[in-house]
C-alpha atoms as a PDB file:
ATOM      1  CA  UNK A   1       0.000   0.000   0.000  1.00  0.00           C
ATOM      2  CA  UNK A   2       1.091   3.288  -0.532  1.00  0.00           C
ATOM      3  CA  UNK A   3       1.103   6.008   2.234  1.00  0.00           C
ATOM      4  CA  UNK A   4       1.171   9.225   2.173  1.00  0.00           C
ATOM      5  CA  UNK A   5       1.731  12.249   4.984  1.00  0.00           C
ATOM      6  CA  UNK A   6      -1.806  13.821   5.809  1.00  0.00           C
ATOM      7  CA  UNK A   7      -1.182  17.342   6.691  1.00  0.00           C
ATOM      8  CA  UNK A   8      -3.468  19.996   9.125  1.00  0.00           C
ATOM      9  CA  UNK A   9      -6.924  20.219   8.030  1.00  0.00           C
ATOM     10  CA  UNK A  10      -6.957  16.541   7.909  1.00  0.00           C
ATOM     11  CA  UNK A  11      -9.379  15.636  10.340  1.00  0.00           C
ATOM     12  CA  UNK A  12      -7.306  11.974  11.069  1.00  0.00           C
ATOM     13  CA  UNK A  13      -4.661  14.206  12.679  1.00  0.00           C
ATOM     14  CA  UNK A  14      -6.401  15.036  15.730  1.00  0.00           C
ATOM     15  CA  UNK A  15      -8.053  11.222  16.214  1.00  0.00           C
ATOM     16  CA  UNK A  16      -6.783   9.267  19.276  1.00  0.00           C
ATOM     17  CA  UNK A  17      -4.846   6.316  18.081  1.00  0.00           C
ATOM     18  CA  UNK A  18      -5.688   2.845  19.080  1.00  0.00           C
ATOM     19  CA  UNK A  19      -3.195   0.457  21.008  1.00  0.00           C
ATOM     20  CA  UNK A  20      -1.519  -2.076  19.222  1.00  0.00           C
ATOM     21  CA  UNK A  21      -2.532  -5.558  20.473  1.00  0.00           C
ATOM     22  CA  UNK A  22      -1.580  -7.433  17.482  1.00  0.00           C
ATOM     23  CA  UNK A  23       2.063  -8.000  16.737  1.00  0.00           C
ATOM     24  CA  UNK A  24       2.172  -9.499  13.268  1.00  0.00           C
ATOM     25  CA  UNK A  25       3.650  -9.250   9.457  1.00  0.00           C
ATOM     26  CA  UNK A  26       1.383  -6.567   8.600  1.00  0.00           C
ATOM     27  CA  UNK A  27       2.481  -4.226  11.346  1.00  0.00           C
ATOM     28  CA  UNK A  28       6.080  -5.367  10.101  1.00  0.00           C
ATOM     29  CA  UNK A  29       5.319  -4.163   6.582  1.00  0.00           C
ATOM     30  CA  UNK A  30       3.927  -1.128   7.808  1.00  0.00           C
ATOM     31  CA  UNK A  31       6.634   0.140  10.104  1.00  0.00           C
ATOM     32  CA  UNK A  32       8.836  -0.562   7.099  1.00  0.00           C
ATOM     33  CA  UNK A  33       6.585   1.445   4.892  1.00  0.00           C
ATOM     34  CA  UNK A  34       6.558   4.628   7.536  1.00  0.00           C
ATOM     35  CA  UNK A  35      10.423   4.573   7.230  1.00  0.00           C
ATOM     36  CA  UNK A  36       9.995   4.883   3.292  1.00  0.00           C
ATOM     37  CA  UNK A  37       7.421   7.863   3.597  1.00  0.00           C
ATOM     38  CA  UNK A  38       9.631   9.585   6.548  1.00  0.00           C
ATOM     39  CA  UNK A  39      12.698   9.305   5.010  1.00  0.00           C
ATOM     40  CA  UNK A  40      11.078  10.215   1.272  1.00  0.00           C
ATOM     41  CA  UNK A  41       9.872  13.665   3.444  1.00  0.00           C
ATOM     42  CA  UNK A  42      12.317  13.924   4.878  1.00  0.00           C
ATOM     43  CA  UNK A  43      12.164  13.669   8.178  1.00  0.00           C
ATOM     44  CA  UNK A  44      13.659  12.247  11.688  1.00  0.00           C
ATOM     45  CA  UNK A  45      10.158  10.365  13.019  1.00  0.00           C
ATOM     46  CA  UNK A  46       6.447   9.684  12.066  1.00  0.00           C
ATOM     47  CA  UNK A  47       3.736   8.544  13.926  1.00  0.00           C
ATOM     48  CA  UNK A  48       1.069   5.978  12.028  1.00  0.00           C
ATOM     49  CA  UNK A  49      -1.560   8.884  12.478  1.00  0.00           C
ATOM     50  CA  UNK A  50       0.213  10.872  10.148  1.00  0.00           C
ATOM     51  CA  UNK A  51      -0.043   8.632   7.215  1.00  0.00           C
ATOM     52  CA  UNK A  52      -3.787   7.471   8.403  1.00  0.00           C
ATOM     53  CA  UNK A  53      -3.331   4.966  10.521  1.00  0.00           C
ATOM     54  CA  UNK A  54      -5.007   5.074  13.809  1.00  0.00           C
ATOM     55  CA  UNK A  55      -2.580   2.725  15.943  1.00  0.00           C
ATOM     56  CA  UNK A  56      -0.210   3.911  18.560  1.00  0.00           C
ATOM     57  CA  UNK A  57       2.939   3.424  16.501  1.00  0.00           C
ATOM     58  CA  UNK A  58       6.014   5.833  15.222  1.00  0.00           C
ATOM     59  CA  UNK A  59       9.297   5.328  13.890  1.00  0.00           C
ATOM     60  CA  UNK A  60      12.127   7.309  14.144  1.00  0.00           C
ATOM     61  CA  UNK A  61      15.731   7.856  13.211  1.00  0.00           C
ATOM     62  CA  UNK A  62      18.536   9.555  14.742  1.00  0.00           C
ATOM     63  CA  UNK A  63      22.166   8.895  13.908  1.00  0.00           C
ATOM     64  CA  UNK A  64      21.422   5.634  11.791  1.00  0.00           C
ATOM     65  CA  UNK A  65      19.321   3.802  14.924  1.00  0.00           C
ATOM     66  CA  UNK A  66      15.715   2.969  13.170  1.00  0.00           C
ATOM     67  CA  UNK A  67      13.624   2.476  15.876  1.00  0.00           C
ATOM     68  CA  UNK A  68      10.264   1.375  16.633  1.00  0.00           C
ATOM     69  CA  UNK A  69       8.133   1.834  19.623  1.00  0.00           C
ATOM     70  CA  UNK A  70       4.389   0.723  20.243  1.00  0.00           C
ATOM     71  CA  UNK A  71       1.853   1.880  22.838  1.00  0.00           C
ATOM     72  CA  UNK A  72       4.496   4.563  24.401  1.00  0.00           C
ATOM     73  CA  UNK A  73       3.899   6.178  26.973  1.00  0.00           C
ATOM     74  CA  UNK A  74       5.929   9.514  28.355  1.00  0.00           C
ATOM     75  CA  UNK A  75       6.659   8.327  31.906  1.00  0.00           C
ATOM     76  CA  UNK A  76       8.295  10.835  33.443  1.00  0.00           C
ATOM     77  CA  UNK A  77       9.962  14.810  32.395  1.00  0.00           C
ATOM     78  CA  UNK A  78      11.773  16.904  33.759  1.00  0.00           C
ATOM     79  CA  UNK A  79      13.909  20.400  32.988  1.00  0.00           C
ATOM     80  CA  UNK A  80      12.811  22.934  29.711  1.00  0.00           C
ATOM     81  CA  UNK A  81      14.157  23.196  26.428  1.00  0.00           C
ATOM     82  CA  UNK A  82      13.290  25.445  23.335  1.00  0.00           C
ATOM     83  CA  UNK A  83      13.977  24.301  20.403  1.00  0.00           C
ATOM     84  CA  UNK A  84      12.887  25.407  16.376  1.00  0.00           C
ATOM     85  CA  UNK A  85       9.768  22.414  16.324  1.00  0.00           C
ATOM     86  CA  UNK A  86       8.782  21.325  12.728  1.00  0.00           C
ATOM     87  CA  UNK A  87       6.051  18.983  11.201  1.00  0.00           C
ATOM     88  CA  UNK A  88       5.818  16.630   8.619  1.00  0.00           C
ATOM     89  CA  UNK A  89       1.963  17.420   8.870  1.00  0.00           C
ATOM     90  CA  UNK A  90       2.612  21.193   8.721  1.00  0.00           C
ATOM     91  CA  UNK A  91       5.388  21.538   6.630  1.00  0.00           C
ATOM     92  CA  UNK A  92       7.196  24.614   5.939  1.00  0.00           C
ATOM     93  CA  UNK A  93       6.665  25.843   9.319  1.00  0.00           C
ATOM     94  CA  UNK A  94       9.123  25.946  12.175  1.00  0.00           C
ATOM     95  CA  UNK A  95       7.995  27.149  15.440  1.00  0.00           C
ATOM     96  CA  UNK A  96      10.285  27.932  18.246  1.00  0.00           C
ATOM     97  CA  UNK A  97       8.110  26.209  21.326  1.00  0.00           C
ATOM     98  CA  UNK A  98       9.174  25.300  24.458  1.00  0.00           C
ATOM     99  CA  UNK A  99       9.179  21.136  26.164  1.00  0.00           C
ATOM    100  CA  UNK A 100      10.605  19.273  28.650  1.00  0.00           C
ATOM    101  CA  UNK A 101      14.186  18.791  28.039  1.00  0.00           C
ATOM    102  CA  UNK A 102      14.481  15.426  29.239  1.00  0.00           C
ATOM    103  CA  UNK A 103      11.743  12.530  29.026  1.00  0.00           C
ATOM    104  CA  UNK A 104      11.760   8.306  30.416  1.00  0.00           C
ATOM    105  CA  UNK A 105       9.816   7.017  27.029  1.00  0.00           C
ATOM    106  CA  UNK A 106       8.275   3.054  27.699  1.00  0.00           C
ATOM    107  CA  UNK A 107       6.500   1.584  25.297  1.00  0.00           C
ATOM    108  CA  UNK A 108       6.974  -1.899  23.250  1.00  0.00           C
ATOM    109  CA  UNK A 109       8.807  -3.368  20.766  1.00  0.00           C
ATOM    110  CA  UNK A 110       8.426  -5.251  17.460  1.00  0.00           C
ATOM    111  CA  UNK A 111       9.260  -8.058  19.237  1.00  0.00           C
ATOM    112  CA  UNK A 112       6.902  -7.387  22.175  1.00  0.00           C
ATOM    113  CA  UNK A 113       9.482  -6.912  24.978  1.00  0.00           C
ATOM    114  CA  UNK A 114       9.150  -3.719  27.212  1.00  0.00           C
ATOM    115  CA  UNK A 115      11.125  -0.920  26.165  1.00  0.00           C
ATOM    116  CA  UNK A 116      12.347   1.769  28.177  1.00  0.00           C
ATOM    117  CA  UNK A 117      14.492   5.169  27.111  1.00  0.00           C
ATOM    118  CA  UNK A 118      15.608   7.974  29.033  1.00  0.00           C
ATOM    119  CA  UNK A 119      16.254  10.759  26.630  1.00  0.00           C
ATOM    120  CA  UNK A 120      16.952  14.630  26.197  1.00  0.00           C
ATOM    121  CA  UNK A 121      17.098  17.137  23.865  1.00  0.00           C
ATOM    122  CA  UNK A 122      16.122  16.417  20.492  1.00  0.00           C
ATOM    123  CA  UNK A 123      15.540  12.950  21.388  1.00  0.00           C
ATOM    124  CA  UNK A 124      13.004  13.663  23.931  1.00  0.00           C
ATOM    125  CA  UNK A 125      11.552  16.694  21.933  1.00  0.00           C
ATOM    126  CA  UNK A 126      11.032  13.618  18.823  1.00  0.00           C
ATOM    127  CA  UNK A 127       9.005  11.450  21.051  1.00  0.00           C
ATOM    128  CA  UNK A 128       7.037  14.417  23.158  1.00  0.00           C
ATOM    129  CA  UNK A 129       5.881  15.069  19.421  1.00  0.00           C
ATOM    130  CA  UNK A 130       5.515  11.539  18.111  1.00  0.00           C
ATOM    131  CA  UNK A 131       3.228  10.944  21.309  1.00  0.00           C
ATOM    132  CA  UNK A 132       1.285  13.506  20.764  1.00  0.00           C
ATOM    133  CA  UNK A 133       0.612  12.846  17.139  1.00  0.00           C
ATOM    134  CA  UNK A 134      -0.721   9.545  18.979  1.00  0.00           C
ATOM    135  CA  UNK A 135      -3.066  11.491  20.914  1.00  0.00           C
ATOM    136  CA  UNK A 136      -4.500  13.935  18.651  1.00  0.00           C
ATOM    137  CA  UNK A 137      -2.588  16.790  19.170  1.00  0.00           C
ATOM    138  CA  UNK A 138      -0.108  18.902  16.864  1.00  0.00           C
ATOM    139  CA  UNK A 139       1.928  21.777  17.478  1.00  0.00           C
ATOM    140  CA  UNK A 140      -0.257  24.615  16.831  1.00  0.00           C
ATOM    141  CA  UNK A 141      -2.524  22.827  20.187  1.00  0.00           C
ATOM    142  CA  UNK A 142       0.305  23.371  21.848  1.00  0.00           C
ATOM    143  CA  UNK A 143       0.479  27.296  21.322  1.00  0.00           C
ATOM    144  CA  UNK A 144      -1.745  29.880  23.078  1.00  0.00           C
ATOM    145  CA  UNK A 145      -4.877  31.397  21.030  1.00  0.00           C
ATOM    146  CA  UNK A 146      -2.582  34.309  19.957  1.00  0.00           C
ATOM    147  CA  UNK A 147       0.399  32.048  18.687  1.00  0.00           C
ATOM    148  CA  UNK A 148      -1.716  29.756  16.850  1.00  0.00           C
ATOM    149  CA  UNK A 149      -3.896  32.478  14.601  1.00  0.00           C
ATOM    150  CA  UNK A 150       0.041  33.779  13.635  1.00  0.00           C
ATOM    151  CA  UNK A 151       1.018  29.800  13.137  1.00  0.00           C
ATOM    152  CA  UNK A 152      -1.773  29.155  10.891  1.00  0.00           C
ATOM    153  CA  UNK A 153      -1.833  32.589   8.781  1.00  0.00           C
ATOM    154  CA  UNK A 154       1.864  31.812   8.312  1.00  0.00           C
ATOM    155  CA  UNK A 155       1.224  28.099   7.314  1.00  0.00           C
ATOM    156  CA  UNK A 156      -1.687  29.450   4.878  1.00  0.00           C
ATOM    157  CA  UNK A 157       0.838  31.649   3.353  1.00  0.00           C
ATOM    158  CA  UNK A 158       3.558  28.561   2.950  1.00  0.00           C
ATOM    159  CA  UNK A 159       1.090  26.456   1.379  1.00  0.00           C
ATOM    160  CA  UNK A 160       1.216  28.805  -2.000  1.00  0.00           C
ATOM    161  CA  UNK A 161       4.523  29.124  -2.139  1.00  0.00           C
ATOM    162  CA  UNK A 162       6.856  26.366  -4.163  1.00  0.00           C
ATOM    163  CA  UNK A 163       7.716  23.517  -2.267  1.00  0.00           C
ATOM    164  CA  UNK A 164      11.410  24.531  -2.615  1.00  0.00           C
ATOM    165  CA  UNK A 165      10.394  27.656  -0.734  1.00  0.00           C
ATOM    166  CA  UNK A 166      12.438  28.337   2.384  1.00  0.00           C
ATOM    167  CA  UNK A 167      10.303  27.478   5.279  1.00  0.00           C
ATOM    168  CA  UNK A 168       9.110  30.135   7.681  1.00  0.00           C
ATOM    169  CA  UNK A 169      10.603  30.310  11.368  1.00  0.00           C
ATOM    170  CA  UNK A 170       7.775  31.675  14.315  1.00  0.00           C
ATOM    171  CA  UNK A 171       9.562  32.860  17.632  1.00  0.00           C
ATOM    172  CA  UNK A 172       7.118  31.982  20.091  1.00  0.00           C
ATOM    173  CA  UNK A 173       9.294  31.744  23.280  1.00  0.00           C
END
């Protein structure tokens, strides 16, 4: 099957994803499928709602580790960090927000063990945002009323611009 990345406006964004209870080839092929479509964007992680898939799953990548998790949970954060945020839903848009800097991350594998990381920075920032994805939310739910109107009139603009077109930077912090 082909995927591809739904962007804001698409009402699957902001469903609740369902738990994986099925371990199986299909799940396989799909994780190996959201690799394809996130590194085709490209991007660092992607959660199955982005593509249309309502199961708690994402993959990411950082520094040649593909990684899986399923059903994850943010345990535990701690500390603050801002950091330019972008979206392979929103694209074009980079919003300086504010998270946790550090974040304990369990969840399961493909092989159904329990999984646990401890992570900070952009690491922790990836799964804060791949969780949420899970639950529904995007960045601009993160922002106050004020932030998102700017977000979205800037995102607006992006979308008739070339794709090529640098993307646009919001200082919200």
């Amino acid at each position: 099957m082909t995927y591809e990345i739904r962007t804001f406006g698409d009402p699957v964004l902001k469903a609740i994803a369902e738990p994986v209870t099925n371990i199986d080839e299909r799940l396989v092929r799909l994780t190996d499928e959201m690799f394809d479509v996130m590194y085709k964007a490209p991007g660092i992680g992607l959660a199955a709602t982005q593509i249309g898939v309502q199961r708690q799953v994402f993959v990411y990548d950082i520094d040649d580790e593909r990684k899986v998790i399923l059903n994850p949970q943010i345990a535990d954060s701690s500390g603050e960090w801002v950091y330019d945020e972008g979206c392979l839903s929103i694209p074009g848009l980079y919003v300086e927000m504010l998270r946790p800097k550090t974040v304990l991350v369990r969840g399961i594998n493909l092989d159904g063990n329990p999984v646990e990381f401890e992570a900070d920075e952009l690491l922790a920032r990836l799964f804060q945002h791949e969780v949420d994805h899970l639950n529904g939310v995007l960045m601009f739910d993160r922002m106050t009323p004020d932030q998102r109107k700017k977000a979205v009139t800037l995102y607006r603009a992006r979308e008739h611009q070339p794709k090529d077109a640098e993307p646009f930077h919001l200082k919200l912090v």
